[in-house]
C-alpha atoms as a PDB file:
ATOM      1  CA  UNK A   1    -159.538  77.049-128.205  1.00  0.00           C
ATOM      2  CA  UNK A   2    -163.180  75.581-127.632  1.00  0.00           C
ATOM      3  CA  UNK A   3    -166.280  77.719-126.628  1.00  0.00           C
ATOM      4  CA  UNK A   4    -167.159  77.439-123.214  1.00  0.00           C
ATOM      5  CA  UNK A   5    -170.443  75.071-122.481  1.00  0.00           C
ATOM      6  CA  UNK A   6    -173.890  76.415-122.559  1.00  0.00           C
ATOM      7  CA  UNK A   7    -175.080  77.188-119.456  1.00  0.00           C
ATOM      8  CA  UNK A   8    -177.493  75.541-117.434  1.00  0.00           C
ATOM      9  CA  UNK A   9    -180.754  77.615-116.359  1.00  0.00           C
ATOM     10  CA  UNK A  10    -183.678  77.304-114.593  1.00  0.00           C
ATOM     11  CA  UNK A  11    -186.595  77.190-116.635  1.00  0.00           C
ATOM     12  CA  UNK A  12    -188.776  80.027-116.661  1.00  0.00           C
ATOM     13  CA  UNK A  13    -192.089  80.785-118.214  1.00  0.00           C
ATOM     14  CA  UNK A  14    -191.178  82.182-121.665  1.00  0.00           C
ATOM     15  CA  UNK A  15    -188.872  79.212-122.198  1.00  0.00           C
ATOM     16  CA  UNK A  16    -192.719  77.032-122.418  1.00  0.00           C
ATOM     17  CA  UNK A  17    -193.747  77.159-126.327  1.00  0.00           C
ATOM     18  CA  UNK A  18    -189.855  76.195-126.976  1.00  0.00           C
ATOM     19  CA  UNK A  19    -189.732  73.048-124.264  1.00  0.00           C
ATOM     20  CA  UNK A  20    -193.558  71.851-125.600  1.00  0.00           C
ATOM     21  CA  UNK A  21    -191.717  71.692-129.118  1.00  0.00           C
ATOM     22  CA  UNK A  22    -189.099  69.855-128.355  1.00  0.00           C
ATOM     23  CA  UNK A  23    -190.777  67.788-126.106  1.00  0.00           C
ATOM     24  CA  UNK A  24    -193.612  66.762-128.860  1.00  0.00           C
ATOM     25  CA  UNK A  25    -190.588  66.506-131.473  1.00  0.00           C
ATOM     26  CA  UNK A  26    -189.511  62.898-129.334  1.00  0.00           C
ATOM     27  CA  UNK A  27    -193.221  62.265-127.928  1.00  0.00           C
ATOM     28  CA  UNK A  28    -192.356  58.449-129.375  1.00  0.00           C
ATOM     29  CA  UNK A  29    -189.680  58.308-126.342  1.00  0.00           C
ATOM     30  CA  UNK A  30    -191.384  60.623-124.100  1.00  0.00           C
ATOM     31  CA  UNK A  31    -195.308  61.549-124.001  1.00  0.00           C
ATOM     32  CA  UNK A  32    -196.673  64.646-126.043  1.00  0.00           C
ATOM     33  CA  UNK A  33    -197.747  67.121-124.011  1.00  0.00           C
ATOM     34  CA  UNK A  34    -200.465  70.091-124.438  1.00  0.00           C
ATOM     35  CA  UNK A  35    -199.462  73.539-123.620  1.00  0.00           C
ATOM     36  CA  UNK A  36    -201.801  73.584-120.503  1.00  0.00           C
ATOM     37  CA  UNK A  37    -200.101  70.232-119.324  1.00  0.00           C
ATOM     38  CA  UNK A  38    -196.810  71.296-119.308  1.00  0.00           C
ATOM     39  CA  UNK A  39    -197.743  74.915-117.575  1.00  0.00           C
ATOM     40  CA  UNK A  40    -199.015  72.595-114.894  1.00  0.00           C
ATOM     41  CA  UNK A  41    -196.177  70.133-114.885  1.00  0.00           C
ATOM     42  CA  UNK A  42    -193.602  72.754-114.625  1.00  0.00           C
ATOM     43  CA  UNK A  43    -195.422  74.354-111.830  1.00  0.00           C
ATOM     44  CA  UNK A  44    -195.021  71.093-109.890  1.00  0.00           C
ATOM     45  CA  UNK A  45    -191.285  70.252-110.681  1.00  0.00           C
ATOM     46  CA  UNK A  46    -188.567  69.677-108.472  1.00  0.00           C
ATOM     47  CA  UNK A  47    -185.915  70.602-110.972  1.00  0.00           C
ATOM     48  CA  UNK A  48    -186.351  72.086-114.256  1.00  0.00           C
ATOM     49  CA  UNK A  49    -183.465  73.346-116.402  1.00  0.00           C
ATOM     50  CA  UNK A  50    -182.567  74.058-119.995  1.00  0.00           C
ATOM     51  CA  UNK A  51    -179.676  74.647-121.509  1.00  0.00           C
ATOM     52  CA  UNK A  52    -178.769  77.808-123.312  1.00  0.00           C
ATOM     53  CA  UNK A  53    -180.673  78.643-126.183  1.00  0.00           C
ATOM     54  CA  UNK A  54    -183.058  75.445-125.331  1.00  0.00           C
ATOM     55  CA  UNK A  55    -180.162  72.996-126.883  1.00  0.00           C
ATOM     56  CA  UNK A  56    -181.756  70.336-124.095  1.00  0.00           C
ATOM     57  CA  UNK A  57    -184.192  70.584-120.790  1.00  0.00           C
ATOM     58  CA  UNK A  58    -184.408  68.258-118.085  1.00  0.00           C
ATOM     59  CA  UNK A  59    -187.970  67.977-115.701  1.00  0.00           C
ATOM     60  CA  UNK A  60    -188.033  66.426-112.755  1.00  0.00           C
ATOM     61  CA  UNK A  61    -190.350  65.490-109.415  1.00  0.00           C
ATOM     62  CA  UNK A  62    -190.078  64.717-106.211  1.00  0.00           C
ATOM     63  CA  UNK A  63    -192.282  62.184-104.142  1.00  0.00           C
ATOM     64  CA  UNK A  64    -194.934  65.368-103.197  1.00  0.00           C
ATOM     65  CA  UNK A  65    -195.628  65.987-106.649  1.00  0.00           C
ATOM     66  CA  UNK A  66    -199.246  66.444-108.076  1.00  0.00           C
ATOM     67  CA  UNK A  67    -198.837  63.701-110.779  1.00  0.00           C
ATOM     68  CA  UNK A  68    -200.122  60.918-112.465  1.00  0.00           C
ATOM     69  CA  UNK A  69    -198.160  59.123-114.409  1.00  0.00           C
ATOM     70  CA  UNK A  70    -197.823  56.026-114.221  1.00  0.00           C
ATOM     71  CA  UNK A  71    -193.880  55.708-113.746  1.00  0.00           C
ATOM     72  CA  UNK A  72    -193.893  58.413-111.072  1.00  0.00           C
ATOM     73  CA  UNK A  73    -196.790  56.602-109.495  1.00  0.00           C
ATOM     74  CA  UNK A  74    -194.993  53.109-109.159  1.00  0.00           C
ATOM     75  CA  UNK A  75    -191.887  54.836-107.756  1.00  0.00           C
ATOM     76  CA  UNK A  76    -194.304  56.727-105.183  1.00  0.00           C
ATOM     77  CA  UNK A  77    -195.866  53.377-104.397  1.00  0.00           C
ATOM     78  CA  UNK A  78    -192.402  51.896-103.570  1.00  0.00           C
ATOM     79  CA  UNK A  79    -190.262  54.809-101.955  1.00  0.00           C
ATOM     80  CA  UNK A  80    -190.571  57.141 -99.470  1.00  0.00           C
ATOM     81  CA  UNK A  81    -188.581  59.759-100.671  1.00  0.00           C
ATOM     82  CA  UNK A  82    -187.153  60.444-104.111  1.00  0.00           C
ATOM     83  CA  UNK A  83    -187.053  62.335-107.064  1.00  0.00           C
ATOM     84  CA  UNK A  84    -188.108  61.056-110.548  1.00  0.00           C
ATOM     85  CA  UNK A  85    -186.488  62.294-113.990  1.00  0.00           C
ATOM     86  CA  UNK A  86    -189.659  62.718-116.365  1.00  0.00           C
ATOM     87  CA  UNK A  87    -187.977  63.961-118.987  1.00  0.00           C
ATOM     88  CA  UNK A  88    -184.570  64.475-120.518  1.00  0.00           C
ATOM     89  CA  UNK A  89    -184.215  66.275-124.177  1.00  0.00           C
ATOM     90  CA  UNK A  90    -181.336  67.169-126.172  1.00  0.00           C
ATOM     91  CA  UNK A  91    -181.985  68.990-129.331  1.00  0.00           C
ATOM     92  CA  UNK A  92    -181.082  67.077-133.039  1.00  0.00           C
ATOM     93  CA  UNK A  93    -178.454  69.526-133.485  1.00  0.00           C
ATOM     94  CA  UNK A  94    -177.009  69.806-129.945  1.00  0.00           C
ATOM     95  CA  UNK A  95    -176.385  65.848-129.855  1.00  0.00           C
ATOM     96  CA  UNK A  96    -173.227  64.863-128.856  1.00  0.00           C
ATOM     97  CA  UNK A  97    -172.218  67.542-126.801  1.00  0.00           C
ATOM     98  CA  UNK A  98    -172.417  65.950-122.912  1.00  0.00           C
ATOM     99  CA  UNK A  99    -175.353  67.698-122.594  1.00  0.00           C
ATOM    100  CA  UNK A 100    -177.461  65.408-120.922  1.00  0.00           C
ATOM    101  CA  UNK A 101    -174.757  64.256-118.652  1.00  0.00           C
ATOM    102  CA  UNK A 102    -174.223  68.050-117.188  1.00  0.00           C
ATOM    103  CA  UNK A 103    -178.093  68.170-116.622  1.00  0.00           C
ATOM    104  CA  UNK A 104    -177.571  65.066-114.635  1.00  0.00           C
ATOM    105  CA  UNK A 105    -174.786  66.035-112.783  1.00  0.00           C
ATOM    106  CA  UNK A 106    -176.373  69.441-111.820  1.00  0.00           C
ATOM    107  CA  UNK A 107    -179.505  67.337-110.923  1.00  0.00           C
ATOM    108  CA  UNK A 108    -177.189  65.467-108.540  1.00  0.00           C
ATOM    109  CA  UNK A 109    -175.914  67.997-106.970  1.00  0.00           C
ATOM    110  CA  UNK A 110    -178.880  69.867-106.471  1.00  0.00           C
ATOM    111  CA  UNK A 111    -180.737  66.408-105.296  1.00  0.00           C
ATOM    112  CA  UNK A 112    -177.824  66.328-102.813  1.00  0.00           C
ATOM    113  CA  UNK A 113    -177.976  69.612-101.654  1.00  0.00           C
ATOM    114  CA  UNK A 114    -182.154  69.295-101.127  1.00  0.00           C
ATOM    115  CA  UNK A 115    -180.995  66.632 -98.775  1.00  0.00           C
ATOM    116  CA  UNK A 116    -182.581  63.744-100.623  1.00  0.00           C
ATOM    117  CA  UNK A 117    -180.609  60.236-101.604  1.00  0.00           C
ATOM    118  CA  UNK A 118    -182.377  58.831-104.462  1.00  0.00           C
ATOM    119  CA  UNK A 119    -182.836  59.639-107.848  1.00  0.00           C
ATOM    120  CA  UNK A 120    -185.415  57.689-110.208  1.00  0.00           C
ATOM    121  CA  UNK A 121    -186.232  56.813-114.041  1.00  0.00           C
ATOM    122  CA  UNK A 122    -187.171  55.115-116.490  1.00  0.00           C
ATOM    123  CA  UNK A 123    -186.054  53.697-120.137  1.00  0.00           C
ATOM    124  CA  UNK A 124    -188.281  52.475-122.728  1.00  0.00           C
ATOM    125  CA  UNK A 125    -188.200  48.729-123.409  1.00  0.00           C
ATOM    126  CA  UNK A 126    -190.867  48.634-125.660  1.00  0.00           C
ATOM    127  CA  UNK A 127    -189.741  50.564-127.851  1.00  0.00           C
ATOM    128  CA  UNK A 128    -186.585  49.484-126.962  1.00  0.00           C
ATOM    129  CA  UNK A 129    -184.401  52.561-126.416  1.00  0.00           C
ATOM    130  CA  UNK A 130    -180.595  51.024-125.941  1.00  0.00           C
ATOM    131  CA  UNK A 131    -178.538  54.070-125.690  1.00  0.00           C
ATOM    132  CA  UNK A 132    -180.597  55.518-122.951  1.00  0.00           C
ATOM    133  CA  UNK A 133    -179.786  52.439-121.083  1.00  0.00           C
ATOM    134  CA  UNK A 134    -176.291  52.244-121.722  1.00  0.00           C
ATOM    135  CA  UNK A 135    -176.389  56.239-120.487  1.00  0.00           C
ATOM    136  CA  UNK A 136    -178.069  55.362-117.386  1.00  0.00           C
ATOM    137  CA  UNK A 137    -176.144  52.519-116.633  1.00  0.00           C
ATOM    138  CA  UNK A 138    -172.542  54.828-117.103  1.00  0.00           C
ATOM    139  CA  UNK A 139    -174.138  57.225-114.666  1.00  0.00           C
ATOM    140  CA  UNK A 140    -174.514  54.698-111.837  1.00  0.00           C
ATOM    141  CA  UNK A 141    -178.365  53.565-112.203  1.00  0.00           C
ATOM    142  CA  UNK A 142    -179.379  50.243-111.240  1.00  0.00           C
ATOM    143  CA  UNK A 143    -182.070  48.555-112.489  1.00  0.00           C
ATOM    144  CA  UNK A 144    -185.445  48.133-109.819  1.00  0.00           C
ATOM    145  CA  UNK A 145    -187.918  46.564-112.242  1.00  0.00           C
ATOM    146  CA  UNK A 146    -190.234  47.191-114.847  1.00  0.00           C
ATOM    147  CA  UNK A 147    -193.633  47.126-116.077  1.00  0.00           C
ATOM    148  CA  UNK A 148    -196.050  47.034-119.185  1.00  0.00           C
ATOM    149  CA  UNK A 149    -198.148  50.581-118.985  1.00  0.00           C
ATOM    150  CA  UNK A 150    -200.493  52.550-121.454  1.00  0.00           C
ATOM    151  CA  UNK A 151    -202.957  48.994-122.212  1.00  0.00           C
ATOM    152  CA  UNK A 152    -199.686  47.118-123.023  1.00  0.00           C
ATOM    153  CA  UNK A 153    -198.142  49.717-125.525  1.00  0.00           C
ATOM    154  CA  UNK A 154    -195.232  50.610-123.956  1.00  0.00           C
ATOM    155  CA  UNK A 155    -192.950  48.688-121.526  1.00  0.00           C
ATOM    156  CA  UNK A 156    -190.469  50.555-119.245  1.00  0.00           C
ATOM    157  CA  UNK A 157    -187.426  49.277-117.330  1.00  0.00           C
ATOM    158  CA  UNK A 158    -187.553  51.777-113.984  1.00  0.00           C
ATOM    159  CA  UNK A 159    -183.754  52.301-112.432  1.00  0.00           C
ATOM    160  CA  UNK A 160    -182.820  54.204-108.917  1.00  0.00           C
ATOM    161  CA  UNK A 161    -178.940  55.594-108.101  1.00  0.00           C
ATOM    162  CA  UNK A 162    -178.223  56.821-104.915  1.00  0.00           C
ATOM    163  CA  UNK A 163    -176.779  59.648-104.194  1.00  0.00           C
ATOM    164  CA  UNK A 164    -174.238  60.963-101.744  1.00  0.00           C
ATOM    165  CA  UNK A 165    -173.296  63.857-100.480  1.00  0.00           C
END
C-alpha cells in the first residue's frame, strides 16, 4: 500500500526562507532571487503553491502583475489575458514523484476556475533544458516563439496551452 501524495498548499509567509533556497539551489534554470524579491514576487502572484514539506513550489502571474521580467513582459506585450508560470521547483530528493505535473494540473484548474483560457512559459534553450520541453510538450503546450534575453546569455523558447473549462 503506497502513501498518499503530498498535498498541495498555498504558500504562506513562513514557507519564504525555504522557497528562496530552493529557488537559488537551480538559479542556473531559473533566476536567483534575494529575500526582499521574492517577498515582493509572492505578494504579486496569481498562484503560488508548495507541496508538503516544500518537496516542490510553483509561482505564477497573471497579465496585471507588477513585474519585469523579461518573459512575462513579452507575453504581456502579445496577450491580453493570461497567466505566466515563473517558476516550477521540485526538490533533488522529491524527483520523480509527478510532482510537477499535480502543480500543473491544480494550476489548470484553478486558471479555469479564475475564468481565464491561457496559460504561459518558458524553457531554456540556451542552456538547453530538454526534459522541461519534453514535460511541456506532454502537458499540451505549444510552442509561440522565442527570444535571446539577459545581453544574449540566455535564450528561451516561450509556449501557451489553452485551457478549457
Amino acid at each position: 500500500m503506497s502513501a498518499a501524495p503530498a498535498p498541495i498548499s498555498r504558500v504562506l509567509a513562513e514557507d519564504e526562507a525555504a522557497i528562496l533556497a530552493l529557488n537559488n539551489e537551480h538559479a542556473a534554470e531559473l533566476s536567483w532571487l534575494e529575500p526582499e524579491r521574492l517577498s515582493f514576487l509572492l505578494g504579486e502572484a496569481f498562484y503560488a503553491r508548495r507541496i508538503g514539506d516544500l518537496e516542490a513550489f510553483i509561482m505564477t502571474f497573471d497579465q496585471d502583475a507588477r513585474y519585469d521580467s523579461p518573459n512575462f513582459v513579452w507575453f504581456r506585450e502579445r496577450y491580453k489575458r493570461f497567466v505566466y508560470v515563473d517558476r516550477v521547483v521540485v526538490a533533488a530528493q522529491a524527483r520523480g514523484r509527478g510532482h510537477a505535473r499535480r502543480l500543473y494540473q491544480d494550476l489548470f484548474d484553478h486558471i479555469a476556475r479564475a475564468g481565464h483560457t491561457l496559460v504561459t512559459c518558458e524553457v531554456n534553450t540556451d542552456p538547453p533544458n530538454p526534459a522541461s520541453d519534453a514535460f511541456h510538450a506532454a502537458l499540451g503546450f505549444a510552442e509561440a516563439g522565442d527570444a535571446v534575453i539577459h545581453g544574449g546569455k540566455k535564450a528561451v523558447r516561450y509556449y501557451v496551452r489553452q485551457i478549457t473549462a
